[in-house]
N, C-alpha and C. Protein backbone atom coordinates (compact mmCIF):
# COMPACT_ATOMS: atom_id res chain seq x y z
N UNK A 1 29.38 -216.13 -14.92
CA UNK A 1 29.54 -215.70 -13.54
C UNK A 1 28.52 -216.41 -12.66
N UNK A 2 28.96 -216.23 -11.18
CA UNK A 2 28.09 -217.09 -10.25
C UNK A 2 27.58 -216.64 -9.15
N UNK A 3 26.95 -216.98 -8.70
CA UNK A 3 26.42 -216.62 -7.45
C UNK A 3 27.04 -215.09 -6.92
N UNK A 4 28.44 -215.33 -6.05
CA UNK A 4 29.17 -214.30 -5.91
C UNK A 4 29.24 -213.14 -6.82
N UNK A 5 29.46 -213.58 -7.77
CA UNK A 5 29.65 -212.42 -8.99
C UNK A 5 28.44 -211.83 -9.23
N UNK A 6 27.32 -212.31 -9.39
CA UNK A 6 26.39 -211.62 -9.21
C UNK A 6 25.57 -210.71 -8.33
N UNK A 7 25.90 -211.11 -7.05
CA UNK A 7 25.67 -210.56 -6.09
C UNK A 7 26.38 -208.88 -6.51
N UNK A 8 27.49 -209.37 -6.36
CA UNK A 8 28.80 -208.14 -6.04
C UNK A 8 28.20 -207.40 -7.51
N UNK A 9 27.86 -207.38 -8.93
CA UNK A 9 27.74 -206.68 -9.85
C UNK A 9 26.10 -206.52 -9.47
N UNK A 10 26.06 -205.89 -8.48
CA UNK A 10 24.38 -205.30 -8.03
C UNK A 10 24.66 -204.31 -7.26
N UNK A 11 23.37 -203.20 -7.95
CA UNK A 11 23.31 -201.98 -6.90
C UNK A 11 23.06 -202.52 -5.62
N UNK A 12 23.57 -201.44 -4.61
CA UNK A 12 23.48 -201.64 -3.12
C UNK A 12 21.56 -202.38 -2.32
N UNK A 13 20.63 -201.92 -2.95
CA UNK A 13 19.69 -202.60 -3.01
C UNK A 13 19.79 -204.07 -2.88
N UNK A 14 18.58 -204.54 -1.95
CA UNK A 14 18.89 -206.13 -1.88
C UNK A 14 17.73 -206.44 -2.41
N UNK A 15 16.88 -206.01 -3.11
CA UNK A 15 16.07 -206.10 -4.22
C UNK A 15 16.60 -206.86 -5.28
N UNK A 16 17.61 -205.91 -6.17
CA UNK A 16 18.06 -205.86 -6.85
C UNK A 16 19.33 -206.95 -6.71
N UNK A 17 19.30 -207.10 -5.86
CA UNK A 17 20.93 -207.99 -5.85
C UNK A 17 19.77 -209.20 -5.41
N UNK A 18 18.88 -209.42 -5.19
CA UNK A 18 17.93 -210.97 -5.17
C UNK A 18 17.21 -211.30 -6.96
N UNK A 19 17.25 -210.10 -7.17
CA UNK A 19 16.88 -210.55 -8.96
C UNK A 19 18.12 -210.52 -9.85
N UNK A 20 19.42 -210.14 -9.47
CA UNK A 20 19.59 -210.91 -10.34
C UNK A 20 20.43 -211.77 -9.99
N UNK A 21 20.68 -212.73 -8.81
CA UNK A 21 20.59 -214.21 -8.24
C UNK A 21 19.71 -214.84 -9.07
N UNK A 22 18.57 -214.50 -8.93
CA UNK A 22 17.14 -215.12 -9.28
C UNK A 22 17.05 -215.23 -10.98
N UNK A 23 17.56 -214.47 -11.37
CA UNK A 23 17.38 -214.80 -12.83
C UNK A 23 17.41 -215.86 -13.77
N UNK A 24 18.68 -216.71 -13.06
CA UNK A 24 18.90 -217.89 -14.21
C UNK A 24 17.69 -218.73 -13.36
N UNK A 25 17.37 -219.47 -12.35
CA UNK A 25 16.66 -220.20 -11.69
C UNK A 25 15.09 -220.20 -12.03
N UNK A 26 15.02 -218.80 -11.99
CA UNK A 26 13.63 -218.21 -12.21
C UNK A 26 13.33 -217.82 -13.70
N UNK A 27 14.08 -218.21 -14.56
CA UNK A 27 14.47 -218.21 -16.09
C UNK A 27 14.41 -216.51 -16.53
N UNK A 28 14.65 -215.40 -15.65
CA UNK A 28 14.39 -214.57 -15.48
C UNK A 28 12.84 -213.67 -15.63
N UNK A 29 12.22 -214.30 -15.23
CA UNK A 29 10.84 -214.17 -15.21
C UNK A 29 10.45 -213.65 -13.59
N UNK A 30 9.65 -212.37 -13.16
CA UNK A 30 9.83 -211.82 -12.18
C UNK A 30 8.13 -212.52 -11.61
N UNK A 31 7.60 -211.95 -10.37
CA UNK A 31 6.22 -212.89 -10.24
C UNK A 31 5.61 -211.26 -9.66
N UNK A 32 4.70 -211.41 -9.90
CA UNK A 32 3.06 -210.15 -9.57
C UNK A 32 3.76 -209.36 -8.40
N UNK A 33 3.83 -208.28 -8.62
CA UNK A 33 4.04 -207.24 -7.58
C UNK A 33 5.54 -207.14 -7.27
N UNK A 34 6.59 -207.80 -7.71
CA UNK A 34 8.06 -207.78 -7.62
C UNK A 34 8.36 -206.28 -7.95
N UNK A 35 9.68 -205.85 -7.16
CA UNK A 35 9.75 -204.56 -7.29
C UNK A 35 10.35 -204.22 -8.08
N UNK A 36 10.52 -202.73 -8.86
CA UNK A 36 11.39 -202.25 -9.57
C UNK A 36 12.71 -202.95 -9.40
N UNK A 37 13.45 -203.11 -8.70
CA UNK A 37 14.72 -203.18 -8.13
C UNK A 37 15.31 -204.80 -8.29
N UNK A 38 13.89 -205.68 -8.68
CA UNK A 38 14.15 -207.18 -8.09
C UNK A 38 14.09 -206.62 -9.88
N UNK A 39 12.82 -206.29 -11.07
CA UNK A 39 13.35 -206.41 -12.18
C UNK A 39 14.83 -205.51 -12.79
N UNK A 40 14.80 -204.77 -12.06
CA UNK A 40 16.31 -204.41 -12.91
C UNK A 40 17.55 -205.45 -12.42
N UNK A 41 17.53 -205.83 -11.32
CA UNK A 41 18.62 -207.06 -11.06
C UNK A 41 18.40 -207.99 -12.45
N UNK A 42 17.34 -208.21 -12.66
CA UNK A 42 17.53 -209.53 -13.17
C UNK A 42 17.49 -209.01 -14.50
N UNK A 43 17.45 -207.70 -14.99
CA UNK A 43 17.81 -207.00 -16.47
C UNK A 43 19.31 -206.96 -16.39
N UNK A 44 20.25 -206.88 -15.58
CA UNK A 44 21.65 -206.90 -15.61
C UNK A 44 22.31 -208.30 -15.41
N UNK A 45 21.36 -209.34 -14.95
CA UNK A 45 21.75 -210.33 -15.26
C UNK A 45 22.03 -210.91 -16.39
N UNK A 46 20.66 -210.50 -17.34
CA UNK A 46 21.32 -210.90 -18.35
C UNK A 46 22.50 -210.19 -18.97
N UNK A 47 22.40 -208.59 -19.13
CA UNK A 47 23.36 -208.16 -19.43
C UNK A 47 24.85 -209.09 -18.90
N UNK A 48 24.91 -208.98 -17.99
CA UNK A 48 26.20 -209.91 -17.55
C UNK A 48 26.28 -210.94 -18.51
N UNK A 49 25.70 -211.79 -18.31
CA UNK A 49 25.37 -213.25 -19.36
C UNK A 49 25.98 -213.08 -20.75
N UNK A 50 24.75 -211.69 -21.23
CA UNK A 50 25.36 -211.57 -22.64
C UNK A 50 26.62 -211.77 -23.08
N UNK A 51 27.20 -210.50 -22.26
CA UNK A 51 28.64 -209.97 -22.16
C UNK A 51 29.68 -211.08 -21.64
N UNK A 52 29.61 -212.02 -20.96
CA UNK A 52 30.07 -213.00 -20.42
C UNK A 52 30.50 -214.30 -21.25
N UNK A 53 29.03 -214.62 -22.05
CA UNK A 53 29.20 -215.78 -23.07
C UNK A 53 29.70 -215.17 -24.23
N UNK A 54 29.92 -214.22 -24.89
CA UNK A 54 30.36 -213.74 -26.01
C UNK A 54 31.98 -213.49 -25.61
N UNK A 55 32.25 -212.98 -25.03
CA UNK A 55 33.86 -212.50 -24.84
C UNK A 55 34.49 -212.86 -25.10
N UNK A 56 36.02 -212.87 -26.08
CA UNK A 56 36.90 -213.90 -26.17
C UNK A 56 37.74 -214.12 -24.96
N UNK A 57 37.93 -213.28 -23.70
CA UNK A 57 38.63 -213.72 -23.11
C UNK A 57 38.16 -214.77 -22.33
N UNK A 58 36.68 -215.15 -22.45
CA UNK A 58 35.85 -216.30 -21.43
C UNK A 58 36.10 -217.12 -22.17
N UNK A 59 36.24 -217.52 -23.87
CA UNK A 59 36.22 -218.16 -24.97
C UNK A 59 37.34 -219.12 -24.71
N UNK A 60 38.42 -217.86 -24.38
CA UNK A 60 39.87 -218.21 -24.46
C UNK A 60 40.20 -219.33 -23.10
N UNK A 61 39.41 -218.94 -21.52
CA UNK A 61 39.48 -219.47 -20.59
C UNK A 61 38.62 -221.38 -21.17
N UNK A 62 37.52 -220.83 -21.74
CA UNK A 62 37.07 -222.35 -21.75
C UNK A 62 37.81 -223.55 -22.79
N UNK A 63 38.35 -222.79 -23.47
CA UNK A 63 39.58 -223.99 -23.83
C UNK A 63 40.58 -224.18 -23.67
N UNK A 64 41.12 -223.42 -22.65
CA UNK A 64 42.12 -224.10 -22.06
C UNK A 64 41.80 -225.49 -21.25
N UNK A 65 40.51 -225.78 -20.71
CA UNK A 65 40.43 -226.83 -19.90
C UNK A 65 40.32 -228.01 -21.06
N UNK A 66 39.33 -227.87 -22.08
CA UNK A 66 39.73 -229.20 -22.95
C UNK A 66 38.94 -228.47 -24.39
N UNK A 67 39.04 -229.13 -25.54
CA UNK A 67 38.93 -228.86 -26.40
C UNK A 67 37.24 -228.89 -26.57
N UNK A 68 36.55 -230.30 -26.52
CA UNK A 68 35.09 -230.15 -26.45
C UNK A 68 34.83 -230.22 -24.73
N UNK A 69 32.94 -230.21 -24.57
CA UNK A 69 32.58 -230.54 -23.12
C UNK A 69 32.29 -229.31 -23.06
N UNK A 70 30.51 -230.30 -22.34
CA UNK A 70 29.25 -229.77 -22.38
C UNK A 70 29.39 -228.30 -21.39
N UNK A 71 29.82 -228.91 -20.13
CA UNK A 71 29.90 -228.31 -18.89
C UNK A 71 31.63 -227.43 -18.66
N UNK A 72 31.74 -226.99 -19.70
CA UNK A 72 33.08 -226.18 -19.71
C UNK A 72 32.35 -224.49 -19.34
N UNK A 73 31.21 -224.24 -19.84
CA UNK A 73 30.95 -222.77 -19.19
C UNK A 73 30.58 -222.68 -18.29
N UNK A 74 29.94 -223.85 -17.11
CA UNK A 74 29.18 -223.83 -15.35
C UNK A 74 30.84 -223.84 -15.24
N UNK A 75 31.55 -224.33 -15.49
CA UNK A 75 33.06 -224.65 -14.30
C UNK A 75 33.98 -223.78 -14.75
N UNK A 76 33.81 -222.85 -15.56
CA UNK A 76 34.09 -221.74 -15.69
C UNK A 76 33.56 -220.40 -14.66
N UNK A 77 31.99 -220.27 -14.78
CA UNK A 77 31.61 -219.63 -13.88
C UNK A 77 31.88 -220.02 -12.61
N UNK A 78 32.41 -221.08 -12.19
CA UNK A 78 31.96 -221.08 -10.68
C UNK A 78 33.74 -221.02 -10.51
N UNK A 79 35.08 -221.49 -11.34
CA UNK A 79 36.12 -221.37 -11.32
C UNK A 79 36.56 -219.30 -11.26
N UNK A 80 35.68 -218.55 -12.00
CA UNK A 80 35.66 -217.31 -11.96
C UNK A 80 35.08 -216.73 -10.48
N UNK A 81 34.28 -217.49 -10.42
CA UNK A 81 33.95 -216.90 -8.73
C UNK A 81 34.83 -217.18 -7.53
N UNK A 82 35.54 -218.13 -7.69
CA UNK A 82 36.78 -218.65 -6.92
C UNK A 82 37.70 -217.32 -7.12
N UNK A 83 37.92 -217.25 -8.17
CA UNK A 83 39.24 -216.37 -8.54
C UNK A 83 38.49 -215.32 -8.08
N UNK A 84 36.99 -214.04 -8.26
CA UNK A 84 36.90 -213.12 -7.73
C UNK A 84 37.24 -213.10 -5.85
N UNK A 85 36.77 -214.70 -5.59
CA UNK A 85 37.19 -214.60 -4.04
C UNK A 85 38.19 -214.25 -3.52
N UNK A 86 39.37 -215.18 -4.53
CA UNK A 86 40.60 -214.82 -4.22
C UNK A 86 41.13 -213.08 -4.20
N UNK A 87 40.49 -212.87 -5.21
CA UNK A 87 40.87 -211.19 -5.53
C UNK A 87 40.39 -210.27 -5.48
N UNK A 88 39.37 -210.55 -4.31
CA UNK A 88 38.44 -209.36 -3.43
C UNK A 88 38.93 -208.02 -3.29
N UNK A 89 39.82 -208.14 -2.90
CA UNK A 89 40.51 -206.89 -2.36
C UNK A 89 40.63 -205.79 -3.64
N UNK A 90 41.18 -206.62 -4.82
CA UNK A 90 40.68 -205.68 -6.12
C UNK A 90 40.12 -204.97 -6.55
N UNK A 91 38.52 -205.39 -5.98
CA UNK A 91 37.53 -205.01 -6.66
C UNK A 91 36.31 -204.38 -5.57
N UNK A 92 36.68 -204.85 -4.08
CA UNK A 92 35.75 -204.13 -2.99
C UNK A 92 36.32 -203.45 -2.36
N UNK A 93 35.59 -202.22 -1.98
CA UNK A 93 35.97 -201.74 -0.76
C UNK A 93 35.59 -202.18 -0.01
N UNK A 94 35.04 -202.69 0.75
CA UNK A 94 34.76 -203.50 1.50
C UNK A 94 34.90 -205.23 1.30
N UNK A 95 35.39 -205.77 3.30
CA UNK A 95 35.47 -206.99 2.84
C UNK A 95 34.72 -208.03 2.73
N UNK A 96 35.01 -209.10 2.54
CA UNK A 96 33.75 -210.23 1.47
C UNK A 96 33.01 -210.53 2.95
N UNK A 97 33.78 -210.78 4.19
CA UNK A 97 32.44 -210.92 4.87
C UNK A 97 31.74 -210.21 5.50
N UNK A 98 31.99 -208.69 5.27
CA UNK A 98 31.18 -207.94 5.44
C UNK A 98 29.81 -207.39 4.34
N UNK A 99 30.57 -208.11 3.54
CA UNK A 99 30.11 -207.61 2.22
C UNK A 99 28.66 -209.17 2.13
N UNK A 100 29.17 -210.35 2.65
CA UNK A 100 28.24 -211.25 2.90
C UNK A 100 26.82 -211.55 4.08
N UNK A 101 27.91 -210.74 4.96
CA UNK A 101 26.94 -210.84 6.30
C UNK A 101 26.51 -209.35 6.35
N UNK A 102 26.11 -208.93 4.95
CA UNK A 102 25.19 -207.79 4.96
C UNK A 102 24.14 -208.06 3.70
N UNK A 103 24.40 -208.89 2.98
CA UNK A 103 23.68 -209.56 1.96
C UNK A 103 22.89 -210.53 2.92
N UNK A 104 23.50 -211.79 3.28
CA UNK A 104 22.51 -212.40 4.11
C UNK A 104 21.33 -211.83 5.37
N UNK A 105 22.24 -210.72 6.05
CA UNK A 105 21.03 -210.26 6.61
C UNK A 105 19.77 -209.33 6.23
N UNK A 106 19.92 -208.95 5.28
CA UNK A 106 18.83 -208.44 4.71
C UNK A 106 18.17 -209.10 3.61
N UNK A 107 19.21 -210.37 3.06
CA UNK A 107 18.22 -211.28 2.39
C UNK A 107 16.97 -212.04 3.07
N UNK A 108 17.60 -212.31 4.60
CA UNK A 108 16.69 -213.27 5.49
C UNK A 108 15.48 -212.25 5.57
N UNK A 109 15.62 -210.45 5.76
CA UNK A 109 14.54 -210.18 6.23
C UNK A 109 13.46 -209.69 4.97
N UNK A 110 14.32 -210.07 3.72
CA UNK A 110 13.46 -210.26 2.36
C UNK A 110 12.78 -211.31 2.16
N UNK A 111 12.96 -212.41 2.96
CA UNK A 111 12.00 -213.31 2.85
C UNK A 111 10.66 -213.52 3.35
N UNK A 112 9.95 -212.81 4.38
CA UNK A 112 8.83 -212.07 4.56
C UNK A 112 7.46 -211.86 3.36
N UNK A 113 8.47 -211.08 2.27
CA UNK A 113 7.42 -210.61 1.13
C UNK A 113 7.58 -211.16 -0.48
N UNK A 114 8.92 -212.39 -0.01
CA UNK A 114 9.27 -213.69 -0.84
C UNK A 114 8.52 -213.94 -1.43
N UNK A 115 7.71 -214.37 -2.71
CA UNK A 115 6.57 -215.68 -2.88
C UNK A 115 7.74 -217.13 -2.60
N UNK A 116 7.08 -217.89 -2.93
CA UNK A 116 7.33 -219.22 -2.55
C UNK A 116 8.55 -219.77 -3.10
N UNK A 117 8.47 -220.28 -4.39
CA UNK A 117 9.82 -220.17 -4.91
C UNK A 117 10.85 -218.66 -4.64
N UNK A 118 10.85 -217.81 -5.00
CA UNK A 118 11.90 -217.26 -4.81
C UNK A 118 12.19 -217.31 -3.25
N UNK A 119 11.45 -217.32 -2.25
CA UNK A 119 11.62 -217.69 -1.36
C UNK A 119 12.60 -218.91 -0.31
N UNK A 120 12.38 -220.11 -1.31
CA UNK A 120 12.98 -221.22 -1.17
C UNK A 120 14.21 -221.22 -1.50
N UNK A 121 14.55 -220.15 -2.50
CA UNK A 121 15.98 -220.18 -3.22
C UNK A 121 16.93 -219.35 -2.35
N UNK A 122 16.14 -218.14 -1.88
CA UNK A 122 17.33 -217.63 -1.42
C UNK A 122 17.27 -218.24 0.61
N UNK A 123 16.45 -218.71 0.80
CA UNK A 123 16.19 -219.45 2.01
C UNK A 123 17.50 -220.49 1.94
N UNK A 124 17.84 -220.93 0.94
CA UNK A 124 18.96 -222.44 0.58
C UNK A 124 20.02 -221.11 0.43
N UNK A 125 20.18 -220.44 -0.01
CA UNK A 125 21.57 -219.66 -0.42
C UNK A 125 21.49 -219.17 1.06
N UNK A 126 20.90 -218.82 1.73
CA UNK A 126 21.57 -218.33 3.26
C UNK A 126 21.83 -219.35 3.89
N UNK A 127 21.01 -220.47 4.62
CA UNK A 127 20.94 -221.73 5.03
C UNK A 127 22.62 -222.36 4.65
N UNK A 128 23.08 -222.67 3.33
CA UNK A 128 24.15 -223.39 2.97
C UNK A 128 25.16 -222.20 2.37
N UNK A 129 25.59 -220.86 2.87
CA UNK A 129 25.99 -219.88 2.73
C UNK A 129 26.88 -219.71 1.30
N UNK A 130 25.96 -219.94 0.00
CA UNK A 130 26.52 -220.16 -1.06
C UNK A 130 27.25 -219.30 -1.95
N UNK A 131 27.34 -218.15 -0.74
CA UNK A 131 28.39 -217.39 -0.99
C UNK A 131 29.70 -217.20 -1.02
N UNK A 132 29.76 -218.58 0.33
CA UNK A 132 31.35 -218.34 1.05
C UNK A 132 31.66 -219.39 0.38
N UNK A 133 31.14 -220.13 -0.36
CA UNK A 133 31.95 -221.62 -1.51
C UNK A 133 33.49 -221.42 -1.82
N UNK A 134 33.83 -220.85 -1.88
CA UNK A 134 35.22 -220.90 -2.77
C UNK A 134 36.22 -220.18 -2.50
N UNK A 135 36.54 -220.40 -1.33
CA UNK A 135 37.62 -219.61 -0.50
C UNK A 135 39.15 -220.64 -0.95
N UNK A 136 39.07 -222.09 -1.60
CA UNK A 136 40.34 -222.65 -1.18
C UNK A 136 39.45 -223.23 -2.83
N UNK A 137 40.95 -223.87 -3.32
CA UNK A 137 40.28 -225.00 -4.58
C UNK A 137 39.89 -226.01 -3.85
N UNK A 138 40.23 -226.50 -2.69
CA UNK A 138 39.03 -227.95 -2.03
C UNK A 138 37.64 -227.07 -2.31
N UNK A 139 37.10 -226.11 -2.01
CA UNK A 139 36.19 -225.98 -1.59
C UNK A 139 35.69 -225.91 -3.35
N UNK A 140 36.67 -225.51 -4.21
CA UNK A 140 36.06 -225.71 -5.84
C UNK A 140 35.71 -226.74 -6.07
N UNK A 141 36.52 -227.78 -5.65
CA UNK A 141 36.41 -228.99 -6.33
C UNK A 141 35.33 -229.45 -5.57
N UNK A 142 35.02 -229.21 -4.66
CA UNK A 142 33.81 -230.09 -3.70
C UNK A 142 32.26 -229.28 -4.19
N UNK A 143 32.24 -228.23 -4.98
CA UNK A 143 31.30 -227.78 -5.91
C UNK A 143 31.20 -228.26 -6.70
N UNK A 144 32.21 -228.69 -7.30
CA UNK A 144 32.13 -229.66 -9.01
C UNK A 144 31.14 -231.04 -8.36
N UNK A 145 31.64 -231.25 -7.17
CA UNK A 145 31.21 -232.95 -6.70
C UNK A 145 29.98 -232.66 -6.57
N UNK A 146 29.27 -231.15 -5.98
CA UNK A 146 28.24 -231.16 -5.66
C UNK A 146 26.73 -231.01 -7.45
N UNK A 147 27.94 -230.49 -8.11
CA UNK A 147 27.06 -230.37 -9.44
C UNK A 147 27.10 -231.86 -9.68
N UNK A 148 27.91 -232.68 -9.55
CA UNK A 148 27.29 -233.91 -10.31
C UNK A 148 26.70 -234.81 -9.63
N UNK A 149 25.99 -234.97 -8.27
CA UNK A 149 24.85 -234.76 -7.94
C UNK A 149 23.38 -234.33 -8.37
N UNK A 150 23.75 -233.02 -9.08
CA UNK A 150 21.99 -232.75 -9.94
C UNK A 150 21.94 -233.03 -11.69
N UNK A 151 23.59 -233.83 -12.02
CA UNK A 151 23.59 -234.17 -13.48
C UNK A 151 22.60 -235.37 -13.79
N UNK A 152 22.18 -235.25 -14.49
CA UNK A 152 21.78 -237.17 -15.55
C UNK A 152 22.39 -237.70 -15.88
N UNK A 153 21.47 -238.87 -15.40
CA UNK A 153 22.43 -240.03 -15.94
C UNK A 153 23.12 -239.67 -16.82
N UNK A 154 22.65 -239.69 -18.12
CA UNK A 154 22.89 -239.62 -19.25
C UNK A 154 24.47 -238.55 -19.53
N UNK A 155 23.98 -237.26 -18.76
CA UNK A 155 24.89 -236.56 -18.81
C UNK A 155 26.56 -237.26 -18.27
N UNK A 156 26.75 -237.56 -17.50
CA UNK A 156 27.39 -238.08 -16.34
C UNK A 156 28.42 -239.27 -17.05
N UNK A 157 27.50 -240.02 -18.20
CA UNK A 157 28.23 -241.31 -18.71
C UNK A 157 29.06 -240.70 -19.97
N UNK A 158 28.93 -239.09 -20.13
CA UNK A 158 29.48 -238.54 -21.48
C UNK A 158 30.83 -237.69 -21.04
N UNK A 159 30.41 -237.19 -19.55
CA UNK A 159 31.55 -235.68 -18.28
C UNK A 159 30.99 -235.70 -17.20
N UNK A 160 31.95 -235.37 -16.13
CA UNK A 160 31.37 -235.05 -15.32
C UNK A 160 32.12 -234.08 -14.87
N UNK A 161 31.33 -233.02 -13.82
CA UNK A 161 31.88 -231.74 -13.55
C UNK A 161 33.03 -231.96 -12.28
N UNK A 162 33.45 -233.19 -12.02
CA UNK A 162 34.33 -233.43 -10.72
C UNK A 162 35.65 -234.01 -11.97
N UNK A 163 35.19 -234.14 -13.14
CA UNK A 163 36.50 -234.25 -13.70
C UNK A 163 37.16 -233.29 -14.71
N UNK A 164 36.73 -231.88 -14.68
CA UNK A 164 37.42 -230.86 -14.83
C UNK A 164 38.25 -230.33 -13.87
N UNK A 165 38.46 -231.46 -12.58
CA UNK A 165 39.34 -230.45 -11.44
C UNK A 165 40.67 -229.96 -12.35
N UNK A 166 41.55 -231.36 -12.64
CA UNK A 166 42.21 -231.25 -12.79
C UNK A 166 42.69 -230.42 -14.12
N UNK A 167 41.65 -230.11 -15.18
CA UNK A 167 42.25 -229.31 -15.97
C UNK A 167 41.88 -227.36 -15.41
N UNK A 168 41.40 -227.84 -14.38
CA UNK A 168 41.43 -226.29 -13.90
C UNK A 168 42.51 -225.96 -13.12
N UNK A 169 43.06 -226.99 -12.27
CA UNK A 169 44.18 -226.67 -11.21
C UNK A 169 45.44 -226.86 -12.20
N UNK A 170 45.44 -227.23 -13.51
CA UNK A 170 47.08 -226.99 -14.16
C UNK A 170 46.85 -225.86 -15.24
N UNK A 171 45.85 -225.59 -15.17
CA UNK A 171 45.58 -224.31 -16.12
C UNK A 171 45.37 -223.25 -15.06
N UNK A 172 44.91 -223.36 -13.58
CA UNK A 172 44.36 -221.93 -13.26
C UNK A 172 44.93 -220.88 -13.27
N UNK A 173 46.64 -220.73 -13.23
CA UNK A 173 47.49 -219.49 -13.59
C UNK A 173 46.67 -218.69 -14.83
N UNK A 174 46.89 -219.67 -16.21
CA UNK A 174 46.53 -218.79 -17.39
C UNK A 174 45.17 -218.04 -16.60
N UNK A 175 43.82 -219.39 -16.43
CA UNK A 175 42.52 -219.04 -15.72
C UNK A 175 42.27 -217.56 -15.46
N UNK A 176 43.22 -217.74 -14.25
CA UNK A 176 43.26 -216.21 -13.57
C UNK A 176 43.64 -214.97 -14.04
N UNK A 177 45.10 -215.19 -15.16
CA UNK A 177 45.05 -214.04 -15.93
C UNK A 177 43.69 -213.60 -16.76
N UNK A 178 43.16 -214.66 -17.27
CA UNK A 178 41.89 -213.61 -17.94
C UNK A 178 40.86 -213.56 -16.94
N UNK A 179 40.93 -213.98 -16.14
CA UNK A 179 40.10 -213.35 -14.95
C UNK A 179 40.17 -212.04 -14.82
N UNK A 180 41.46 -211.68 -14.42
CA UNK A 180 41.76 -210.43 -14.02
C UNK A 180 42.07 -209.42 -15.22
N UNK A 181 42.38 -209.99 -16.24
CA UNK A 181 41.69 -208.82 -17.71
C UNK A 181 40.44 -209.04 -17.55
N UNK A 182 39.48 -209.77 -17.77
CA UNK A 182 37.80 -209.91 -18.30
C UNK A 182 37.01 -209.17 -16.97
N UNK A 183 37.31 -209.15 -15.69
CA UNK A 183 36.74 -209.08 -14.59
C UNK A 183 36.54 -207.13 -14.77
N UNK A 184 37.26 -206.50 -14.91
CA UNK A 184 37.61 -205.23 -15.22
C UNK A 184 36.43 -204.61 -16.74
N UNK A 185 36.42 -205.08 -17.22
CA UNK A 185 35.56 -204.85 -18.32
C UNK A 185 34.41 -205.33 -18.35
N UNK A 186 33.97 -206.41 -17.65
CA UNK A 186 32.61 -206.87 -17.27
C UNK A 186 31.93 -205.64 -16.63
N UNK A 187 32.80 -204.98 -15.32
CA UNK A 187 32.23 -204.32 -14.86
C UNK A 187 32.13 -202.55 -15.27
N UNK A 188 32.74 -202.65 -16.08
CA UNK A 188 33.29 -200.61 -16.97
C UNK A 188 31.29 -201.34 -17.60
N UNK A 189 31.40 -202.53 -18.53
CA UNK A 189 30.31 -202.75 -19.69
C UNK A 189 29.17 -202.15 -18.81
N UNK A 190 28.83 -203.11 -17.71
CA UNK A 190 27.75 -202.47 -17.05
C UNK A 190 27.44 -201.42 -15.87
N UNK A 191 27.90 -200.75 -15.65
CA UNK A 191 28.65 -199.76 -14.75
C UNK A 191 27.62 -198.27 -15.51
N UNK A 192 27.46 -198.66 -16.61
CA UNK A 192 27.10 -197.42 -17.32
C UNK A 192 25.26 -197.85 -17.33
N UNK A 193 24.63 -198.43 -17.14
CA UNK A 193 23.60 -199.44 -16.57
C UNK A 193 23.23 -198.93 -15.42
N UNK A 194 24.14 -198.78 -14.43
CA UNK A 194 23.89 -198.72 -13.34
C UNK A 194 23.67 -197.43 -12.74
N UNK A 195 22.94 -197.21 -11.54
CA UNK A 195 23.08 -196.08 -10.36
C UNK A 195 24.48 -196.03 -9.69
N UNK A 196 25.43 -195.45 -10.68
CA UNK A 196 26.83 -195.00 -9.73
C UNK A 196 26.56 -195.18 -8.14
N UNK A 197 25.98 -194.22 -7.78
CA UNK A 197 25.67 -194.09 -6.38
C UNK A 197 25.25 -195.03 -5.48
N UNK A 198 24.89 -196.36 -6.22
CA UNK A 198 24.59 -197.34 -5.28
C UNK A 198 25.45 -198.24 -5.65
N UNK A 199 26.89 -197.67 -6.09
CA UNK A 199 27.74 -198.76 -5.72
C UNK A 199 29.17 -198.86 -5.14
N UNK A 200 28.70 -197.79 -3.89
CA UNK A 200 29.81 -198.13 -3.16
C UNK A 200 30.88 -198.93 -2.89
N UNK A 201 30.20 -200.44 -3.21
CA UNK A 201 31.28 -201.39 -2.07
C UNK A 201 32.28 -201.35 -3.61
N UNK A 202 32.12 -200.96 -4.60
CA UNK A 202 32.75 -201.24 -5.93
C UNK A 202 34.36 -200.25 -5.79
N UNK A 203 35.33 -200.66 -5.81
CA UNK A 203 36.64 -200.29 -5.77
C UNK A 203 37.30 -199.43 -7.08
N UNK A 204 36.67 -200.31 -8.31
CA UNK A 204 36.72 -200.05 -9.66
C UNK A 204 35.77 -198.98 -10.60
């Protein structure tokens, strides 16, 4: 899961929904004085993760695009965040840009008591609104272009993440069916984790 998905599988807290953004970046490692709320985000991050890389229905999604290849689970996650975009309505009561332009504004006024890095990160996620990515597959595929940009060399002369478009756009039907089985059980898994009560915008 990505960006989006993480956000949205966070208590109403913007604590908590900045740790566990912050988790993979910050290798989930929290810094001096971080609050309760920023470490339990980033304790359900991994949970997510766990639950995410083990599943057969994520298993099942990453080979449909090709048999080997390195970068079949990033274009998975970020192909899954497309599909939650698409299928908002599913899963929020509320809508995505309300649901965004209430994340960003209280992320901006979390940056105040930021340290530096985490600061910088979510400063770039409001700045280049890396939430609203994936409203159309242009806007997927122009993510893939943008990951291979921060690949190596090395990486790059073996895959690159702008050439899984096409096995995502003739597969994304199947894609989306286990989207929409796996998406449902991601959230029952950790749901029981959570403060019910702070999760309103949750439909499910």
């Amino acid at each position: 899961m990505n960006w989006l998905a993480h956000a949205f599988l966070s208590e109403e807290h913007i604590d908590f929904k900045i740790g566990n953004i912050l988790a993979d970046p910050l290798k989930a490692k929290t810094w001096e004085n971080a609050s309760k709320h920023v470490k339990n985000g980033m304790k359900t991050h991994i949970l997510i993760d766990s639950f995410t890389d083990k599943h057969e229905i994520v298993k099942a999604s990453k080979k449909r695009l090709r048999e080997k290849g390195l970068l079949k689970p990033v274009i998975i996650d970020l192909t899954y965040d497309y599909l939650l975009t698409k299928n908002w309505h599913l899963y929020s009561n509320i809508s995505l840009k309300e649901f965004t332009d209430n994340f960003y504004n209280k992320a901006e006024k979390s940056l105040e008591y930021l340290p530096n890095r985490p600061n910088e990160i979510v400063m770039n996620l409001i700045n280049k609104d890396l939430l609203n990515k994936y409203h159309t597959l242009e806007q997927l595929n122009t993510s893939f272009k943008r990951m291979d940009l921060r690949l190596s060399k090395r990486l790059l002369k073996r895959e690159t993440a702008s050439g899984y478009f096409y096995d995502v756009h003739v597969n994304l039907k199947d894609i989306e069916k286990d989207f929409l089985e796996f998406f449902p059980l991601l959230c029952k898994h950790i749901k029981k984790d959570l403060d019910s009560n702070k999760l309103n915008h949750w439909k499910i």
